[in-house]
PDB file of N, CA and C in Angstrom:
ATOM      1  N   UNK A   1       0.817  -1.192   0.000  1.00  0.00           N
ATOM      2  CA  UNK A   1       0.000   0.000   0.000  1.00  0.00           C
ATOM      3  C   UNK A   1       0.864   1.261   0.000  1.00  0.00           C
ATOM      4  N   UNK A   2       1.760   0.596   0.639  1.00  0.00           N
ATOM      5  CA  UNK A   2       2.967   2.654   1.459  1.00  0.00           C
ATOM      6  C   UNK A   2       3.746   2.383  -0.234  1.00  0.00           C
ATOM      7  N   UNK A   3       3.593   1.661  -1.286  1.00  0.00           N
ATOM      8  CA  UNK A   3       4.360   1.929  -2.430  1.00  0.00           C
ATOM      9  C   UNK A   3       3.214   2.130  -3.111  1.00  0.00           C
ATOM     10  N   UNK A   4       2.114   1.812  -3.642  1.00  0.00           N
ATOM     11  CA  UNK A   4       1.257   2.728  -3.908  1.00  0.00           C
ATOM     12  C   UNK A   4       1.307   4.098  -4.174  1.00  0.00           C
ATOM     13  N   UNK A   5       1.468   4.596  -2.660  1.00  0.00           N
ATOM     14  CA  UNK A   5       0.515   5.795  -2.764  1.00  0.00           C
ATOM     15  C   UNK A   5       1.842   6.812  -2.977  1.00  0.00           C
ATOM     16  N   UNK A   6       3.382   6.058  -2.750  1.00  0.00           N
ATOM     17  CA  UNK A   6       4.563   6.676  -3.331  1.00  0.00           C
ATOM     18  C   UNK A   6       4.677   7.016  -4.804  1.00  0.00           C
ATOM     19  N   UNK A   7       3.925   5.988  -5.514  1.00  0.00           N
ATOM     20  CA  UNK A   7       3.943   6.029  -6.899  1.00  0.00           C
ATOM     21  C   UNK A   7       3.103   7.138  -7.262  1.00  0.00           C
ATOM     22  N   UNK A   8       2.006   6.861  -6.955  1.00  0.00           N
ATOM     23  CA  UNK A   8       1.082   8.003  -7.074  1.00  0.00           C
ATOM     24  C   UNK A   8       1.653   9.302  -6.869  1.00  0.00           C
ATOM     25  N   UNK A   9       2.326   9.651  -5.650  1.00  0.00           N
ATOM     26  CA  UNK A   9       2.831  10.886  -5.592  1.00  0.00           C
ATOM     27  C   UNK A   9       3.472  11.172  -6.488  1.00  0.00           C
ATOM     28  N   UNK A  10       4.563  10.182  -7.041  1.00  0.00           N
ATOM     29  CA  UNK A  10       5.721  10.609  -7.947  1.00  0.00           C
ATOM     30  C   UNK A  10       5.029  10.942  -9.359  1.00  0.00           C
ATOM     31  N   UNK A  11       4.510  10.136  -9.455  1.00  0.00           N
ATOM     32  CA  UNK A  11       3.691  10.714 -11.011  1.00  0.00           C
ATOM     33  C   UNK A  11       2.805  12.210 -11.077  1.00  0.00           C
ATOM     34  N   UNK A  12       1.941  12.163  -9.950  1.00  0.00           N
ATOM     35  CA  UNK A  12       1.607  13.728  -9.599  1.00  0.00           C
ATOM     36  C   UNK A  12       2.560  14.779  -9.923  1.00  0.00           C
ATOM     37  N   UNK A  13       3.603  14.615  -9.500  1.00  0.00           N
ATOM     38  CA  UNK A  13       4.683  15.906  -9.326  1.00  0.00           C
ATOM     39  C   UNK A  13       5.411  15.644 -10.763  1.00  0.00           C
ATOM     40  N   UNK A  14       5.629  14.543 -11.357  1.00  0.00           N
ATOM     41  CA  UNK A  14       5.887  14.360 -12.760  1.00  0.00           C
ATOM     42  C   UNK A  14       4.852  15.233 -13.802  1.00  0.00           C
ATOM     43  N   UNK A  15       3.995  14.675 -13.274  1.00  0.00           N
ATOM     44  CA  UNK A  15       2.966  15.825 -14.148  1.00  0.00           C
ATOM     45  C   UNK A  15       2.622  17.061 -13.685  1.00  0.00           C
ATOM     46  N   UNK A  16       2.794  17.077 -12.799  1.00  0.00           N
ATOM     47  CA  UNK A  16       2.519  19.223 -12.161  1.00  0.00           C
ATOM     48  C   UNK A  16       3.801  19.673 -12.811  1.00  0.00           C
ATOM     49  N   UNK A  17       5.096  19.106 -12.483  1.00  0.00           N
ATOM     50  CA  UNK A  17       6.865  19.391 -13.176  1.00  0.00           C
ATOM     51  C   UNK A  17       7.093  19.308 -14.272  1.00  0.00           C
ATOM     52  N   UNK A  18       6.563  18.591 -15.361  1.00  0.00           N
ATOM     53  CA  UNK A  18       6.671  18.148 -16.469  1.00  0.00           C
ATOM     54  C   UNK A  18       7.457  19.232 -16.977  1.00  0.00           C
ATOM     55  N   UNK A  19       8.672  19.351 -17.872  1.00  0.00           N
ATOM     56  CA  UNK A  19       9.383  20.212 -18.538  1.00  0.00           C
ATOM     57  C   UNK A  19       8.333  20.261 -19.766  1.00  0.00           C
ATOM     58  N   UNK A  20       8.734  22.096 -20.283  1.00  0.00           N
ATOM     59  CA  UNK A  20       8.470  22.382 -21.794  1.00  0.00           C
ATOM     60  C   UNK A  20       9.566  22.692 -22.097  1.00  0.00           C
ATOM     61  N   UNK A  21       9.389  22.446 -23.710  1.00  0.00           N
ATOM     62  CA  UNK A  21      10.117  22.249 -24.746  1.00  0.00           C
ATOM     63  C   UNK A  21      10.954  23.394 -24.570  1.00  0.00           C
ATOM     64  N   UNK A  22      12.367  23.065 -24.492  1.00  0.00           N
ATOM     65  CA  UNK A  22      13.479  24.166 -24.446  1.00  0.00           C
ATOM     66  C   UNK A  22      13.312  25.464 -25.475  1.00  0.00           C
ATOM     67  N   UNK A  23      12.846  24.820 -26.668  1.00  0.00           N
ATOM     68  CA  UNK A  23      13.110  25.751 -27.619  1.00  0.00           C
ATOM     69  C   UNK A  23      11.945  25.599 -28.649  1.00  0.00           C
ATOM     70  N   UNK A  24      10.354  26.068 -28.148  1.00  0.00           N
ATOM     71  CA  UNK A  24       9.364  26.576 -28.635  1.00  0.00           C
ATOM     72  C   UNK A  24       9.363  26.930 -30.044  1.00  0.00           C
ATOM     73  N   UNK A  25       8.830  26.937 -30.638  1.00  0.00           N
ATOM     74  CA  UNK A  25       8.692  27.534 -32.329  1.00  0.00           C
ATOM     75  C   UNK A  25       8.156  28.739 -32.123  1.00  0.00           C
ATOM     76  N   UNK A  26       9.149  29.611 -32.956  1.00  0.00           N
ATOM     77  CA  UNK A  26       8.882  30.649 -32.953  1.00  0.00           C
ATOM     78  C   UNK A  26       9.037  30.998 -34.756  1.00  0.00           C
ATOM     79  N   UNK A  27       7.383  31.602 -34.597  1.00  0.00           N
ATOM     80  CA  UNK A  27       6.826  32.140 -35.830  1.00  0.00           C
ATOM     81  C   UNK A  27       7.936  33.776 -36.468  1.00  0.00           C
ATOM     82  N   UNK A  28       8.541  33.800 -37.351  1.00  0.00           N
ATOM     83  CA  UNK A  28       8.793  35.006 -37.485  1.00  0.00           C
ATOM     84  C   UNK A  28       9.129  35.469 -39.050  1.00  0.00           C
ATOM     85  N   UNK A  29       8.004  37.130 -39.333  1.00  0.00           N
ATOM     86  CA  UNK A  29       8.261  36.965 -40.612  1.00  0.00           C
ATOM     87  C   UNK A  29       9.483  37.556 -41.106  1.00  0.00           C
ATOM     88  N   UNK A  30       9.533  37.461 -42.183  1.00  0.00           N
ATOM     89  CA  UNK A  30      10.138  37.969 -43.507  1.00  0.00           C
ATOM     90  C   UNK A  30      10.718  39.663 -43.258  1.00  0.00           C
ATOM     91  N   UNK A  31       9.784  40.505 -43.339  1.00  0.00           N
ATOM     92  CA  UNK A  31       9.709  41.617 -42.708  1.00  0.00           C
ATOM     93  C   UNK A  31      10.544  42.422 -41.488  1.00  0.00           C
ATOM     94  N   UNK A  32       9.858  41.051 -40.447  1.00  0.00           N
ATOM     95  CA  UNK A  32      10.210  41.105 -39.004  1.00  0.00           C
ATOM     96  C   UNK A  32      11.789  41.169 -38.783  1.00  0.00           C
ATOM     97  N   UNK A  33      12.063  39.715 -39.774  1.00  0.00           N
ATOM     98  CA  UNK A  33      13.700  39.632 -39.793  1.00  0.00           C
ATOM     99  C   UNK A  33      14.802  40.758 -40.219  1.00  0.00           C
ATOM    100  N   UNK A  34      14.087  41.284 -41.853  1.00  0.00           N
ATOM    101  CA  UNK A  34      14.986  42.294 -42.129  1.00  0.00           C
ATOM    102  C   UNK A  34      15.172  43.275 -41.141  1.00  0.00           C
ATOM    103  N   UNK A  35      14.340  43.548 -40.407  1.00  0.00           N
ATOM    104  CA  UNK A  35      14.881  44.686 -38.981  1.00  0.00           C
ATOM    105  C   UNK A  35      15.865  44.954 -38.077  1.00  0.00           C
ATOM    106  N   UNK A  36      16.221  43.098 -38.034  1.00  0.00           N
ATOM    107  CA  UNK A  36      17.184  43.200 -37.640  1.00  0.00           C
ATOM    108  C   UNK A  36      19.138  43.588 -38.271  1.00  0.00           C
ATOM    109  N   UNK A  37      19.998  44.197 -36.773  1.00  0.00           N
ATOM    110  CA  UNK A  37      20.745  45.022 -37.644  1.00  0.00           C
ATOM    111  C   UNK A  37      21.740  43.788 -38.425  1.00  0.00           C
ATOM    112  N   UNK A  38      21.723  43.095 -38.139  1.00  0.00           N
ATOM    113  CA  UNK A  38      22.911  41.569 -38.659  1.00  0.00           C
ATOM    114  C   UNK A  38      21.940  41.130 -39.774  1.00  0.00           C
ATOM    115  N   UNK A  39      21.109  41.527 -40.301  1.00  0.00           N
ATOM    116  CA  UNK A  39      20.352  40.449 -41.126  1.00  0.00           C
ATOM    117  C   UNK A  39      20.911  40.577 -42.776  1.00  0.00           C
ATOM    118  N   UNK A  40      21.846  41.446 -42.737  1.00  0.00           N
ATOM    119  CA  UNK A  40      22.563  41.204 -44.151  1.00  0.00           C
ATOM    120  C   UNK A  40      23.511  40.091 -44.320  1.00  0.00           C
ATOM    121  N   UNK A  41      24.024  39.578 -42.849  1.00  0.00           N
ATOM    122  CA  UNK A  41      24.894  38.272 -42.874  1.00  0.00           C
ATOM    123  C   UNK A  41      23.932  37.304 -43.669  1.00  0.00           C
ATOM    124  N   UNK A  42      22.721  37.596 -43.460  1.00  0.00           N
ATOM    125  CA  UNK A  42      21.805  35.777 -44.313  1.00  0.00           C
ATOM    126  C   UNK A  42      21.968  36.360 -45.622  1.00  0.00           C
ATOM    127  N   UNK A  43      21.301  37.427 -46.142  1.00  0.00           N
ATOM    128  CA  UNK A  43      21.326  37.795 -47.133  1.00  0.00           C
ATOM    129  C   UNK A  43      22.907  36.876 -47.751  1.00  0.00           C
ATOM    130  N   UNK A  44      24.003  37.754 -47.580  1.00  0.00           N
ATOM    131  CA  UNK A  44      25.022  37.466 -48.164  1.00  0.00           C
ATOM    132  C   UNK A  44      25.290  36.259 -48.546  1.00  0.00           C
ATOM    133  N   UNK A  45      25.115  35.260 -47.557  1.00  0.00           N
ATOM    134  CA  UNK A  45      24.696  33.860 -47.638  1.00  0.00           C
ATOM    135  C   UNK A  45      24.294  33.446 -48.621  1.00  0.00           C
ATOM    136  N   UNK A  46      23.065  33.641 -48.677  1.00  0.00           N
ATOM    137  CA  UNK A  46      22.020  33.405 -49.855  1.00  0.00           C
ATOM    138  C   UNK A  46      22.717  33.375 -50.817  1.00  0.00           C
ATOM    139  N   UNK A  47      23.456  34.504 -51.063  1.00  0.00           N
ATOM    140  CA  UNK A  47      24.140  35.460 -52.278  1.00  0.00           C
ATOM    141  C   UNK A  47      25.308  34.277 -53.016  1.00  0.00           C
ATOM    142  N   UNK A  48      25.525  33.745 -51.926  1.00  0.00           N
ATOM    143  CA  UNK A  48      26.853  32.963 -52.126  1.00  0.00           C
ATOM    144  C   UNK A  48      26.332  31.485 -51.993  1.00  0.00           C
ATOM    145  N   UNK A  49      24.997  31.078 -51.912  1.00  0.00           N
ATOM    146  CA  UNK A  49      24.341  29.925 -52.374  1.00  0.00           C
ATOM    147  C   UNK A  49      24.853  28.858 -51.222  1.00  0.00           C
ATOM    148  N   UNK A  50      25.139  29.844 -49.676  1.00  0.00           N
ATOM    149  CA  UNK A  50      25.276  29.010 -48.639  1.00  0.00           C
ATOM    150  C   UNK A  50      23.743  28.911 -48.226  1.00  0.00           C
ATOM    151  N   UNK A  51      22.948  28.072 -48.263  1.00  0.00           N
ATOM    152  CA  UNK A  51      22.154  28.250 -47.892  1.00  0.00           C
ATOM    153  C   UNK A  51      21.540  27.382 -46.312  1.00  0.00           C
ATOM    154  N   UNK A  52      22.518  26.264 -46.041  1.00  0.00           N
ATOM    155  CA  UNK A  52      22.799  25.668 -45.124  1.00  0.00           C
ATOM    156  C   UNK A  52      23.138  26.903 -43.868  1.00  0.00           C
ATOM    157  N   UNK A  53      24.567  27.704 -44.099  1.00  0.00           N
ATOM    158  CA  UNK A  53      24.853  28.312 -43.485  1.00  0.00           C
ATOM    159  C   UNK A  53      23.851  29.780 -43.289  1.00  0.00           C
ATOM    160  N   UNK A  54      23.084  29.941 -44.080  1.00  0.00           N
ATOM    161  CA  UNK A  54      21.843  30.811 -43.709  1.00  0.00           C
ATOM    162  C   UNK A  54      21.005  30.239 -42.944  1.00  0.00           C
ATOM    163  N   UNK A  55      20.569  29.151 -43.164  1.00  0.00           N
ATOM    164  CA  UNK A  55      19.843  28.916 -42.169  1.00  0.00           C
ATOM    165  C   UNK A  55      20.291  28.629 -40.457  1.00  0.00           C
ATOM    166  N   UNK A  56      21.818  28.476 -40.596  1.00  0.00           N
ATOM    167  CA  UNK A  56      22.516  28.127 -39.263  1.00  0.00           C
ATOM    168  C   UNK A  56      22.474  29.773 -38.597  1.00  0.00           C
ATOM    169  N   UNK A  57      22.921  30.522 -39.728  1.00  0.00           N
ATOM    170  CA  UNK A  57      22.839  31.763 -38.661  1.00  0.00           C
ATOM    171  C   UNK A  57      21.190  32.144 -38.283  1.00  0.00           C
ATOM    172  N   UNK A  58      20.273  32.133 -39.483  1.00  0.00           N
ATOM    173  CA  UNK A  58      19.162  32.515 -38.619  1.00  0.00           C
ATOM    174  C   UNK A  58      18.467  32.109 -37.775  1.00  0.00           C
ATOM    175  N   UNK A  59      18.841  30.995 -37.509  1.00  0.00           N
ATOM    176  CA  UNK A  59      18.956  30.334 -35.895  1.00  0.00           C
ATOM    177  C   UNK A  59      19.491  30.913 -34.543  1.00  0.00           C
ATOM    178  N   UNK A  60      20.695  31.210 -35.545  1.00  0.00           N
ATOM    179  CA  UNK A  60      21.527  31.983 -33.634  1.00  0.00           C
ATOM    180  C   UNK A  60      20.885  33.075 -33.768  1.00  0.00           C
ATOM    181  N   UNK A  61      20.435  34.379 -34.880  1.00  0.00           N
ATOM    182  CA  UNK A  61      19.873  35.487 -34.820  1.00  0.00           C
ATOM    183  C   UNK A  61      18.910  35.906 -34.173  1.00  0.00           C
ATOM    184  N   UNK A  62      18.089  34.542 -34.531  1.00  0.00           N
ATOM    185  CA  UNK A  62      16.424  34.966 -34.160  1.00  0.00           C
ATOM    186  C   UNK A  62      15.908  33.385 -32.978  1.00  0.00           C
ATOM    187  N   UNK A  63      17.360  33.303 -32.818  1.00  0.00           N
ATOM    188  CA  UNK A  63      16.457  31.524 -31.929  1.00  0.00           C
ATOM    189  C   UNK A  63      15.491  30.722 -32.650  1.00  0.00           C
ATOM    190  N   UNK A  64      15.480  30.434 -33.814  1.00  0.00           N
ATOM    191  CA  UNK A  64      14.573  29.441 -34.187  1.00  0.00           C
ATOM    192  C   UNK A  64      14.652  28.007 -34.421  1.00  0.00           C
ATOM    193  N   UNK A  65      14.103  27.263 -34.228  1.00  0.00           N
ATOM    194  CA  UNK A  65      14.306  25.705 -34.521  1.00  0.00           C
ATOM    195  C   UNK A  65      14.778  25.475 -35.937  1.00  0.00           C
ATOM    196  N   UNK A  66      15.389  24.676 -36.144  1.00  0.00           N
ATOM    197  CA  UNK A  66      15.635  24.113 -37.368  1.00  0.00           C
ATOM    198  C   UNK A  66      14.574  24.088 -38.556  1.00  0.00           C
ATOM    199  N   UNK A  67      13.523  23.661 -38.126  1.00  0.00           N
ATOM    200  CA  UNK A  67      12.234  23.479 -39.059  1.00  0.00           C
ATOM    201  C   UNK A  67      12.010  25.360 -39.615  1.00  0.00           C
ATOM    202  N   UNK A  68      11.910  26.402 -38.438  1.00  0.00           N
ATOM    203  CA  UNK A  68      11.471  27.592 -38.403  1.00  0.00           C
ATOM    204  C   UNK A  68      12.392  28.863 -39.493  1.00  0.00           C
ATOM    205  N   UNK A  69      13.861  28.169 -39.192  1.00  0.00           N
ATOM    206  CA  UNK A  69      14.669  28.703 -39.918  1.00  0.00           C
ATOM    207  C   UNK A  69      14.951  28.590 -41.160  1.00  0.00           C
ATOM    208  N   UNK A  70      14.680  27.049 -41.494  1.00  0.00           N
ATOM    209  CA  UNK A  70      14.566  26.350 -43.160  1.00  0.00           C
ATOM    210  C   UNK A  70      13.732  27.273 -43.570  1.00  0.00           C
ATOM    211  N   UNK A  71      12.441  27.510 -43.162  1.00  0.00           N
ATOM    212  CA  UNK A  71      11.282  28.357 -43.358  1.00  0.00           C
ATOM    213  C   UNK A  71      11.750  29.483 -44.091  1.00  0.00           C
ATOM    214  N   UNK A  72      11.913  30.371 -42.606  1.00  0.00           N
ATOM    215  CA  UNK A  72      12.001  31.880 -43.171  1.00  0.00           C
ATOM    216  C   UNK A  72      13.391  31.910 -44.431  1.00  0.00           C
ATOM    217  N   UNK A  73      14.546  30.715 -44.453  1.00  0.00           N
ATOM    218  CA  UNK A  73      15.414  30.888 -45.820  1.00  0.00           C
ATOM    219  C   UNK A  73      14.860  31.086 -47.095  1.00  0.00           C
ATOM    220  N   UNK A  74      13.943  29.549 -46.911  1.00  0.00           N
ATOM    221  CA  UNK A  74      12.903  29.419 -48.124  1.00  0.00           C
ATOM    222  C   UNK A  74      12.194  30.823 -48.538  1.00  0.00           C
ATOM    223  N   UNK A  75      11.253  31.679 -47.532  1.00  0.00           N
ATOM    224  CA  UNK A  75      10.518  32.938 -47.742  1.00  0.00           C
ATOM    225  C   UNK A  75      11.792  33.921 -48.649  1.00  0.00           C
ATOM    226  N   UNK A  76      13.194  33.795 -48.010  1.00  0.00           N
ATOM    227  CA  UNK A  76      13.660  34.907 -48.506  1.00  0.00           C
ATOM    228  C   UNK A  76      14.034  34.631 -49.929  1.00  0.00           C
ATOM    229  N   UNK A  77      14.675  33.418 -50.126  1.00  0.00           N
ATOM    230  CA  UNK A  77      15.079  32.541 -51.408  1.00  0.00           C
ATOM    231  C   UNK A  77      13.833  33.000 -52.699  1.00  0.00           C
ATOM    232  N   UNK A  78      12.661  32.739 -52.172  1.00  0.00           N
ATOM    233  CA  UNK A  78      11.342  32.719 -52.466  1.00  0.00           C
ATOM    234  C   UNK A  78      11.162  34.545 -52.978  1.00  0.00           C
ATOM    235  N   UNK A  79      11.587  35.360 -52.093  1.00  0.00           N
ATOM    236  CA  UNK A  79      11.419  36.849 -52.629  1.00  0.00           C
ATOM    237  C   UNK A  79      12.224  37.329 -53.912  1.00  0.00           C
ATOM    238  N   UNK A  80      13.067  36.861 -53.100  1.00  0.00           N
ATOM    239  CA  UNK A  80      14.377  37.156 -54.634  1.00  0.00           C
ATOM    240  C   UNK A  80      13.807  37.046 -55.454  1.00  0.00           C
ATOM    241  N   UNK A  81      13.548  35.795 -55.947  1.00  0.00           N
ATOM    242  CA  UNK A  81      13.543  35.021 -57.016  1.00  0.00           C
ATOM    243  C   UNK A  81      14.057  33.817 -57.175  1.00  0.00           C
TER     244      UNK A  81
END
Protein backbone atom coordinates (compact mmCIF):
# COMPACT_ATOMS: atom_id res chain seq x y z
CA UNK A 1 0.00 0.00 0.00
CA UNK A 2 2.97 2.65 1.46
CA UNK A 3 4.36 1.93 -2.43
CA UNK A 4 1.26 2.73 -3.91
CA UNK A 5 0.52 5.79 -2.76
CA UNK A 6 4.56 6.68 -3.33
CA UNK A 7 3.94 6.03 -6.90
CA UNK A 8 1.08 8.00 -7.07
CA UNK A 9 2.83 10.89 -5.59
CA UNK A 10 5.72 10.61 -7.95
CA UNK A 11 3.69 10.71 -11.01
CA UNK A 12 1.61 13.73 -9.60
CA UNK A 13 4.68 15.91 -9.33
CA UNK A 14 5.89 14.36 -12.76
CA UNK A 15 2.97 15.82 -14.15
CA UNK A 16 2.52 19.22 -12.16
CA UNK A 17 6.86 19.39 -13.18
CA UNK A 18 6.67 18.15 -16.47
CA UNK A 19 9.38 20.21 -18.54
CA UNK A 20 8.47 22.38 -21.79
CA UNK A 21 10.12 22.25 -24.75
CA UNK A 22 13.48 24.17 -24.45
CA UNK A 23 13.11 25.75 -27.62
CA UNK A 24 9.36 26.58 -28.64
CA UNK A 25 8.69 27.53 -32.33
CA UNK A 26 8.88 30.65 -32.95
CA UNK A 27 6.83 32.14 -35.83
CA UNK A 28 8.79 35.01 -37.49
CA UNK A 29 8.26 36.96 -40.61
CA UNK A 30 10.14 37.97 -43.51
CA UNK A 31 9.71 41.62 -42.71
CA UNK A 32 10.21 41.11 -39.00
CA UNK A 33 13.70 39.63 -39.79
CA UNK A 34 14.99 42.29 -42.13
CA UNK A 35 14.88 44.69 -38.98
CA UNK A 36 17.18 43.20 -37.64
CA UNK A 37 20.75 45.02 -37.64
CA UNK A 38 22.91 41.57 -38.66
CA UNK A 39 20.35 40.45 -41.13
CA UNK A 40 22.56 41.20 -44.15
CA UNK A 41 24.89 38.27 -42.87
CA UNK A 42 21.80 35.78 -44.31
CA UNK A 43 21.33 37.80 -47.13
CA UNK A 44 25.02 37.47 -48.16
CA UNK A 45 24.70 33.86 -47.64
CA UNK A 46 22.02 33.41 -49.85
CA UNK A 47 24.14 35.46 -52.28
CA UNK A 48 26.85 32.96 -52.13
CA UNK A 49 24.34 29.92 -52.37
CA UNK A 50 25.28 29.01 -48.64
CA UNK A 51 22.15 28.25 -47.89
CA UNK A 52 22.80 25.67 -45.12
CA UNK A 53 24.85 28.31 -43.48
CA UNK A 54 21.84 30.81 -43.71
CA UNK A 55 19.84 28.92 -42.17
CA UNK A 56 22.52 28.13 -39.26
CA UNK A 57 22.84 31.76 -38.66
CA UNK A 58 19.16 32.52 -38.62
CA UNK A 59 18.96 30.33 -35.90
CA UNK A 60 21.53 31.98 -33.63
CA UNK A 61 19.87 35.49 -34.82
CA UNK A 62 16.42 34.97 -34.16
CA UNK A 63 16.46 31.52 -31.93
CA UNK A 64 14.57 29.44 -34.19
CA UNK A 65 14.31 25.71 -34.52
CA UNK A 66 15.64 24.11 -37.37
CA UNK A 67 12.23 23.48 -39.06
CA UNK A 68 11.47 27.59 -38.40
CA UNK A 69 14.67 28.70 -39.92
CA UNK A 70 14.57 26.35 -43.16
CA UNK A 71 11.28 28.36 -43.36
CA UNK A 72 12.00 31.88 -43.17
CA UNK A 73 15.41 30.89 -45.82
CA UNK A 74 12.90 29.42 -48.12
CA UNK A 75 10.52 32.94 -47.74
CA UNK A 76 13.66 34.91 -48.51
CA UNK A 77 15.08 32.54 -51.41
CA UNK A 78 11.34 32.72 -52.47
CA UNK A 79 11.42 36.85 -52.63
CA UNK A 80 14.38 37.16 -54.63
CA UNK A 81 13.54 35.02 -57.02
Amino acid sequence: MEYLLIAVIIILLLFIFRRKPANPSVNITVAKAKEHPRFREIEELLEQDKDVHAIKRARELYGLSLVDGKKLVDELKQEKG
